[in-house]
Each structure stands twice: as structure tokens, then as C-alpha cells.
Protein backbone atom coordinates (compact mmCIF):
# COMPACT_ATOMS: atom_id res chain seq x y z
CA UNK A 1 8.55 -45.56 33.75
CA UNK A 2 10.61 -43.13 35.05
CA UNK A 3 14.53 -41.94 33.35
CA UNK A 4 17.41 -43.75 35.22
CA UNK A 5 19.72 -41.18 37.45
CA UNK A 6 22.45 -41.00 35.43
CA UNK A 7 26.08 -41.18 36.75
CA UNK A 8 27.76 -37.78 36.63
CA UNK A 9 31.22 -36.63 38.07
CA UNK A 10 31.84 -33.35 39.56
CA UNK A 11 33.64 -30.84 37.15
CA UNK A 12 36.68 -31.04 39.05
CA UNK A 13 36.98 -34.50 38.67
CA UNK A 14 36.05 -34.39 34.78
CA UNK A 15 39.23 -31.35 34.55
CA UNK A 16 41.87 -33.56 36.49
CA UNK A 17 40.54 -36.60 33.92
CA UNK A 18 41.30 -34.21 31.13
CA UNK A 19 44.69 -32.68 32.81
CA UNK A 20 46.11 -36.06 33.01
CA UNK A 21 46.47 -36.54 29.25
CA UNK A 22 49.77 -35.23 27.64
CA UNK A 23 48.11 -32.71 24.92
CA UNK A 24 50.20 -31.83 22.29
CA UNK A 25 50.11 -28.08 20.29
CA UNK A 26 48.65 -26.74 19.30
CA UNK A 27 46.15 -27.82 22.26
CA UNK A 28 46.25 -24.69 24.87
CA UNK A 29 43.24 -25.41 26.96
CA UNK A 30 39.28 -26.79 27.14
CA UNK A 31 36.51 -25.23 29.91
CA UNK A 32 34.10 -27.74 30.85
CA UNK A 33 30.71 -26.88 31.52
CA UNK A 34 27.35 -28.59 32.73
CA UNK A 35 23.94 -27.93 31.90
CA UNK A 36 20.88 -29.77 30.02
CA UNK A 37 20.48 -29.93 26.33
CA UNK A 38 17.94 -29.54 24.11
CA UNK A 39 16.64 -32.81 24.80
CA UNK A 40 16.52 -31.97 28.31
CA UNK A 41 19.69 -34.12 29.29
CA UNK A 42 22.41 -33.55 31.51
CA UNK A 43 25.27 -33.07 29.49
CA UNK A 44 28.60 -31.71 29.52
CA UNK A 45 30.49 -29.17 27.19
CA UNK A 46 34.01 -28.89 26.76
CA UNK A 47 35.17 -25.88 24.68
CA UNK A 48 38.81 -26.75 23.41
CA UNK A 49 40.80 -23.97 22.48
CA UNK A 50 43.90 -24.07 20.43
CA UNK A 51 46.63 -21.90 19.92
CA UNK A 52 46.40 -21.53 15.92
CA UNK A 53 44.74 -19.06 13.60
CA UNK A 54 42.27 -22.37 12.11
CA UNK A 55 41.74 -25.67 13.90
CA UNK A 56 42.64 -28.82 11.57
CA UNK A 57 39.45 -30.90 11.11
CA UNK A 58 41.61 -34.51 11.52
CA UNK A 59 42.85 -33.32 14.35
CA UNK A 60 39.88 -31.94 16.09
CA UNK A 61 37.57 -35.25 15.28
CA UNK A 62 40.94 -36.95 17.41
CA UNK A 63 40.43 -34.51 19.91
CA UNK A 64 36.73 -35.33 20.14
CA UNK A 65 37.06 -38.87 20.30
CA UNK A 66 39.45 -39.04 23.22
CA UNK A 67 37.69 -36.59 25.13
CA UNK A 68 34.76 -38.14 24.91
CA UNK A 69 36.28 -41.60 25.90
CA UNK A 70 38.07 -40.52 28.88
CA UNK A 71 34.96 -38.90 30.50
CA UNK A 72 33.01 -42.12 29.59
CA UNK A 73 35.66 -44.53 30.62
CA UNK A 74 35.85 -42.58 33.95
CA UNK A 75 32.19 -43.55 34.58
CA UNK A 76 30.48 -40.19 33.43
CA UNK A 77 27.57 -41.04 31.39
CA UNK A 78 26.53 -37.86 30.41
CA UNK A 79 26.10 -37.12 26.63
CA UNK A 80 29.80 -35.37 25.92
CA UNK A 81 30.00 -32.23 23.47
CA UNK A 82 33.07 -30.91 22.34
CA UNK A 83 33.33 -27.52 20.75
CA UNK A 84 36.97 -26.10 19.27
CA UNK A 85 37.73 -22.73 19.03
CA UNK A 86 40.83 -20.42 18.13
CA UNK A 87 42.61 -18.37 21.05
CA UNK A 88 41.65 -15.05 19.15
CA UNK A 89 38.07 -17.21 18.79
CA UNK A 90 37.99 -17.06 22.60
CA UNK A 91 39.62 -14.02 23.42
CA UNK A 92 36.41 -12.16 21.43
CA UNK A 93 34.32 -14.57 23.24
CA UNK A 94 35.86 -13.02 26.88
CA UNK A 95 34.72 -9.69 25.40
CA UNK A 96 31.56 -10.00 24.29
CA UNK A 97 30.65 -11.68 27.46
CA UNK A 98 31.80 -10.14 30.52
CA UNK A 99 29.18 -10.12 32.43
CA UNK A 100 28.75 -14.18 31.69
CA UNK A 101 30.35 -15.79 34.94
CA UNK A 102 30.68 -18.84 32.87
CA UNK A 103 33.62 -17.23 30.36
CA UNK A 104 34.36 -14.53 32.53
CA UNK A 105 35.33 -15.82 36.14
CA UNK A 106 34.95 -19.90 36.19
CA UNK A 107 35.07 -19.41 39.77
CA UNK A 108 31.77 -17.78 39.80
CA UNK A 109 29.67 -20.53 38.71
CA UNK A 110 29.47 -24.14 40.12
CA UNK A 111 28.74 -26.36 36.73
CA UNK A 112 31.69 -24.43 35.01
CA UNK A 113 35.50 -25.10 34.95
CA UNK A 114 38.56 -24.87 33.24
CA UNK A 115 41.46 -27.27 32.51
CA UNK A 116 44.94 -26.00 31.24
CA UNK A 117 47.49 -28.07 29.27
């Protein structure tokens, strides 16, 4: 029997979902990303990144939740991770990946965006 199709939103849509919200600090932004995981899903990533030295745990597993439940209430029924990182976290991650268009330049590749508080 074959998979069912499932229903996925463009990234544009999923990064005006997540610009509506009213994030608080020390929330400074989250890139979305599509691709398959290791199941061989479609599923999205959304790499928050906040503007401290270390991310508190509590406040992260918040951050997860209602990420998760905004894409899925939107209709989106992709599997949803969320990764956190530090500014100075992603900052090295720009560096050491320059020539990836999906860090790099969102603009370059379809599947990946970026929202902004």
C-alpha cells in the first residue's frame, strides 16, 4: 500500500507562521530548512538561534513545543525538528561553511529560509 502524500507548506509560508509569534530574548532568529530524514521523510528543520552565551534547557523545550505546534496547527504535517544554537554557535557555523548555500546565502537554495524576530 503505498505512503499517503503528506501535506507540506512552502517555506515561506512556514517563516511568516513563525514571524507572527511575539518571541521574547533572548530569541534572535530560526532558519527553516526542508529535506528527508533518516527515515526517508519529508521533514523540516528549524535552527533557533539565541542571543546568549548558553541556551536554557526550560526554555528551549518551550521553544520546541510551540514551534512545533504552530507548523502543525497550520496544516504542515511534516515531522518538525528544532535545533538551538548560540549566535557565536552560528556565527562559526557561517565560517566553516561558506560554500554551503544553505547557511551562507538562503536565497540560493529553494527548501531553505530564514525568519527574524
Amino acid at each position: 500500500m503505498p505512503a499517503r502524500a503528506l501535506k507540506e507548506l512552502e517555506i515561506s509560508d512556514v517563516e511568516d507562521i513563525l514571524n507572527k509569534e511575539e518571541w521574547r530574548p533572548p530569541f534572535f532568529s530560526c532558519r527553516v530548512e526542508s529535506d528527508i530524514d533518516s527515515l526517508g521523510d519529508p521533514a523540516l528543520w528549524v535552527w533557533v538561534v539565541y542571543d546568549v552565551k548558553e541556551v536554557d534547557l526550560d526554555a528551549a523545550h518551550q521553544a520546541e513545543r510551540k514551534i512545533q505546534s504552530l507548523i502543525s496547527e497550520a496544516g504542515d504535517e511534516r515531522w518538525v525538528y528544532v535545533r538551538f544554537r548560540t549566535r557565536e554557535e552560528d556565527a562559526d557555523t557561517d565560517d566553516d561553511n561558506d560554500e554551503d548555500s544553505s547557511w551562507s546565502d538562503d536565497s540560493a537554495k529553494s527548501d531553505t529560509g530564514s525568519v527574524n524576530s
